[in-house]
Protein backbone atom coordinates (compact mmCIF):
# COMPACT_ATOMS: atom_id res chain seq x y z
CA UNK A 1 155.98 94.72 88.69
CA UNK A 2 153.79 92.17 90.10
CA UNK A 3 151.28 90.61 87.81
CA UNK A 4 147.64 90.84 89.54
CA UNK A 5 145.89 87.30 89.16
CA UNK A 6 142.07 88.00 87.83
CA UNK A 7 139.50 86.46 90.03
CA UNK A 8 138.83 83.19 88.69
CA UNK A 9 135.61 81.48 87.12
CA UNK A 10 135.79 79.18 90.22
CA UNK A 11 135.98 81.95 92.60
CA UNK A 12 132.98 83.91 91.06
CA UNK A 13 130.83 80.32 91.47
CA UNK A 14 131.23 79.78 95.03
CA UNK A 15 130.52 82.88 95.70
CA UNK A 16 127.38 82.51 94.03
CA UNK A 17 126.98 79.08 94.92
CA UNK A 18 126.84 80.57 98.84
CA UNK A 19 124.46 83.07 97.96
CA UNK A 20 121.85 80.36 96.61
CA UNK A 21 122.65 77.70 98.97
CA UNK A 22 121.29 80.50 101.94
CA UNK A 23 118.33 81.72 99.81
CA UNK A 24 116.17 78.75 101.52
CA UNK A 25 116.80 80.32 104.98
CA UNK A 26 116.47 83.95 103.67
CA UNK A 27 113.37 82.59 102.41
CA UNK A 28 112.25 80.96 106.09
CA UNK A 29 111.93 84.54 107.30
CA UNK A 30 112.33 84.43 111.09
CA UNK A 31 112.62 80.05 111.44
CA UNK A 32 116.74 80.71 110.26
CA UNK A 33 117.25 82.40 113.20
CA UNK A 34 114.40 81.29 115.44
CA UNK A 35 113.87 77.68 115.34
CA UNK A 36 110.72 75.87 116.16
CA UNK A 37 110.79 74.64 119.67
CA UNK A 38 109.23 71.11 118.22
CA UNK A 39 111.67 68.92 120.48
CA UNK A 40 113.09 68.59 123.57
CA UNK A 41 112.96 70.93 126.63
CA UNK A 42 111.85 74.14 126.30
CA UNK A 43 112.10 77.43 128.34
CA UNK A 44 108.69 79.03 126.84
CA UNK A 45 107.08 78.53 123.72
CA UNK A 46 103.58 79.19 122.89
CA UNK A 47 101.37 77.49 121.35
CA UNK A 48 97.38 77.82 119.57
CA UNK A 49 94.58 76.22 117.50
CA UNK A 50 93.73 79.75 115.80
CA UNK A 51 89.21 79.61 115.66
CA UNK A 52 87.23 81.35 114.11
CA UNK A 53 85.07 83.49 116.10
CA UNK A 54 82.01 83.02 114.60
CA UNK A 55 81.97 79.38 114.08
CA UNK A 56 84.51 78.70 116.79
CA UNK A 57 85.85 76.22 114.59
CA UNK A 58 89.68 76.07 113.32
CA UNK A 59 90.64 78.15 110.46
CA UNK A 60 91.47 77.31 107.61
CA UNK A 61 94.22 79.72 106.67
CA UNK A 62 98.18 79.31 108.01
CA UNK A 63 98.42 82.26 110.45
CA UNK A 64 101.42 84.44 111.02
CA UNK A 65 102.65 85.67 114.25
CA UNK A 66 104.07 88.31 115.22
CA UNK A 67 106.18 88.15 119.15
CA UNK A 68 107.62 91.14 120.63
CA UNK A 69 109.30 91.25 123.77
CA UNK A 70 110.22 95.38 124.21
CA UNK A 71 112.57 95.19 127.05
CA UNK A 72 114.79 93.50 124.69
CA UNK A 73 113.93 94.55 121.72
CA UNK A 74 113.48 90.83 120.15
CA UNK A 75 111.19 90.40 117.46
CA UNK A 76 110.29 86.50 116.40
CA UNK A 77 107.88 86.84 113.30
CA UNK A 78 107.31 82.96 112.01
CA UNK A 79 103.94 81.38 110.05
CA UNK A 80 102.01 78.78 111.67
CA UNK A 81 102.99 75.04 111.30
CA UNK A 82 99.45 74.31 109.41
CA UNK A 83 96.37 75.71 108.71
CA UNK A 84 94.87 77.54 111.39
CA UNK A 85 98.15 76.27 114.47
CA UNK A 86 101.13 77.58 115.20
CA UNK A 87 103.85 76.64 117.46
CA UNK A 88 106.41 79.63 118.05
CA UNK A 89 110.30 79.67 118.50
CA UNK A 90 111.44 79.21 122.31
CA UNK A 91 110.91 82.49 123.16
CA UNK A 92 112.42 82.06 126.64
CA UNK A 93 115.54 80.88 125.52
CA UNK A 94 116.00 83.80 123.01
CA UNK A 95 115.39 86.18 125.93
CA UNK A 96 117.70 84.84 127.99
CA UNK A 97 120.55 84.83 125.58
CA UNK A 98 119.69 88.79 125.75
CA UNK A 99 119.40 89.08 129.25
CA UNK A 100 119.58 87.63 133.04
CA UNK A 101 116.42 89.79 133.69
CA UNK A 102 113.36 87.81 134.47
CA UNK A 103 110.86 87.15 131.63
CA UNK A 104 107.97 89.25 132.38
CA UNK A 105 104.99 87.65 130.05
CA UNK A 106 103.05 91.00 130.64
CA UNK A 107 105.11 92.89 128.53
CA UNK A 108 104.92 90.17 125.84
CA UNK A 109 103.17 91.21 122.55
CA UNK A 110 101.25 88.55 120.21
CA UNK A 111 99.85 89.71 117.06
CA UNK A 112 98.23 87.16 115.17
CA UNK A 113 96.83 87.85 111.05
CA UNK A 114 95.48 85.50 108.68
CA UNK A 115 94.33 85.93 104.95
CA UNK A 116 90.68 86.88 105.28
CA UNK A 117 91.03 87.82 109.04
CA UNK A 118 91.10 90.82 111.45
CA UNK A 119 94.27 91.21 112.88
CA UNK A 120 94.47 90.37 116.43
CA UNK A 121 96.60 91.09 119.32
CA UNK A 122 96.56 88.53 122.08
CA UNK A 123 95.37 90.92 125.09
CA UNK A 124 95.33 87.55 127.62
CA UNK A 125 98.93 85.96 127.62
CA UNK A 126 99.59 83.47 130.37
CA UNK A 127 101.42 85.07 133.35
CA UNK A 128 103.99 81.39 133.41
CA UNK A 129 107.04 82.13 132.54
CA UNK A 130 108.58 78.62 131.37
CA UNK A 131 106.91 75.54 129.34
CA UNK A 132 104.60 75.15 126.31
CA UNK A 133 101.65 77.69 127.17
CA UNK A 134 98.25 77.30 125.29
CA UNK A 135 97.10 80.50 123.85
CA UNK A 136 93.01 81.28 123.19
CA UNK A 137 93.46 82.75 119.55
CA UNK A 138 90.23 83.90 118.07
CA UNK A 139 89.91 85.28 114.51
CA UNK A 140 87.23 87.49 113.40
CA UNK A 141 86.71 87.23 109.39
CA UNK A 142 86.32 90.52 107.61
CA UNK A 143 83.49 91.85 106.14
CA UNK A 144 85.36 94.61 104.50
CA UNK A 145 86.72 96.35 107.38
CA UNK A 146 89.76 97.21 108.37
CA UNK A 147 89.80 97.58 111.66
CA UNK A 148 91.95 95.04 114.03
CA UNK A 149 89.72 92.48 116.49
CA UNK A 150 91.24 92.33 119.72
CA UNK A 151 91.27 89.24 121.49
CA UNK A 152 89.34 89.94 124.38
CA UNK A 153 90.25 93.93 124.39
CA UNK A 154 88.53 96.93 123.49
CA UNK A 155 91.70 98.97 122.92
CA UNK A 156 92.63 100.59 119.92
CA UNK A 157 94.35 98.92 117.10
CA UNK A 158 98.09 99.04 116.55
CA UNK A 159 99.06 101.84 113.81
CA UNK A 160 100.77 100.65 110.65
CA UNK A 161 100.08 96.62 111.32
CA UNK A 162 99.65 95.11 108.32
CA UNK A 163 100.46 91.44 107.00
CA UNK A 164 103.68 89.82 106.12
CA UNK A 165 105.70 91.20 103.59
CA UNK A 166 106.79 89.06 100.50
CA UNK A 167 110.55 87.54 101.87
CA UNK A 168 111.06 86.53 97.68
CA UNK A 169 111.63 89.82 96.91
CA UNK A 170 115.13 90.87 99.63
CA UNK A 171 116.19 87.49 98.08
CA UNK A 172 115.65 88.30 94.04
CA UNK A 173 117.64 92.05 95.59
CA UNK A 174 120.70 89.84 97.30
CA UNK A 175 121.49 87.78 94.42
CA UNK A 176 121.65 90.44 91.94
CA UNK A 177 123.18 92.45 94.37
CA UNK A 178 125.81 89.61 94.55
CA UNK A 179 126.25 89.09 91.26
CA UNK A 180 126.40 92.96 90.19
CA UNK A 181 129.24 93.31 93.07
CA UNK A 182 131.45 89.89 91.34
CA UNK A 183 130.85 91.93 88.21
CA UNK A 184 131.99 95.15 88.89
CA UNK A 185 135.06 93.26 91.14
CA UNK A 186 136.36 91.42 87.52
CA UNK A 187 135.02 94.62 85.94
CA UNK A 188 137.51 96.61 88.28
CA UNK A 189 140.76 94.38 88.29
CA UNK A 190 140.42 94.18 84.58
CA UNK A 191 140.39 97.65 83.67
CA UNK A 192 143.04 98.50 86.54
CA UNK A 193 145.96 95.86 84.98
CA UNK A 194 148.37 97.17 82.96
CA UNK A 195 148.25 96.21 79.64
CA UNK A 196 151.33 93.68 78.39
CA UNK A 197 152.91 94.07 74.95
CA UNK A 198 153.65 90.94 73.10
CA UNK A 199 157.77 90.23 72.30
């Protein structure tokens, strides 16, 4: 009868080694997969000095951004690059790795939040379809209200938008998830070996 080999020490530590080495990008949250457009040429990006409404100056807060394009179904959620700017992914060339369909910037959806902001949705995107397009961003703060400012829109707001969730928590639940499934594997080919008798 064959002799099964255990998984090894070494085995079990690049497996975990993996796992931490690609928390940093789980932690990026959308950038891993969606990187800045910060160099080069670009097919569209968009970019904005988020304001405050009232004082029309910049906020102070890093804003996160929400881009949905629904004819194919991409979703780019990123932070801004510093308080109160953001720069988004190249949205155009994510769309056309989808699809040979036209980018149709009506369609587009930018929701913008902030700690200590409304939420807004961008209700005036740009009809250009390639380059770096300026966006007019404009934040109301809240007074304790929980309604979302539209930018420029008297629509109502989006059900069920709230702000980012907490990307340290899937990260905590895929490491122990890792380690609990190297666990149970030794755990398994342990119990499953027959045991030898000494001579």
């Amino acid at each position: 009868m064959k002799k099964q080999q255990p998984i090894s020490a070494a085995v079990v530590a690049m497996v975990a080694g993996l796992v931490v080495a690609s928390a940093g990008p789980l932690l990026a949250n959308g950038p891993t997969f969606f990187a800045p457009a910060n160099r080069g040429p670009v097919e569209l990006v968009y970019f904005a000095r988020v304001k405050d409404a009232r004082t029309g100056k910049p906020i102070q807060k890093a804003p996160y951004i929400t881009i949905v394009d629904p004819f194919t179904g991409i979703y780019m959620p990123f932070q801004g690059d510093g308080p109160g700017h953001f720069r988004s992914p190249d949205v155009g060339a994510a769309i056309k790795e989808v699809t040979t369909h036209p980018i149709d910037t009506r369609q587009l959806e930018i929701v913008v939040t902030a700690s200590g902001y409304k939420t807004v949705k961008v209700a005036h995107i740009p009809r250009q379809s390639k380059g770096a397009i300026e966006l007019d961003v404009r934040m109301e703060p809240k007074d304790g209200s929980t309604t979302a400012a539209y930018a420029g829109a008297s629509q109502a707001p989006p059900q069920g938008t709230t702000s980012p969730a907490d990307s340290m928590k899937p990260t905590i639940y895929l490491l122990a998830g890792c380690f609990g499934l190297a666990f149970i594997s030794v755990a398994v080919r342990t119990a499953g070996r027959p045991k030898t008798t000494a001579r």
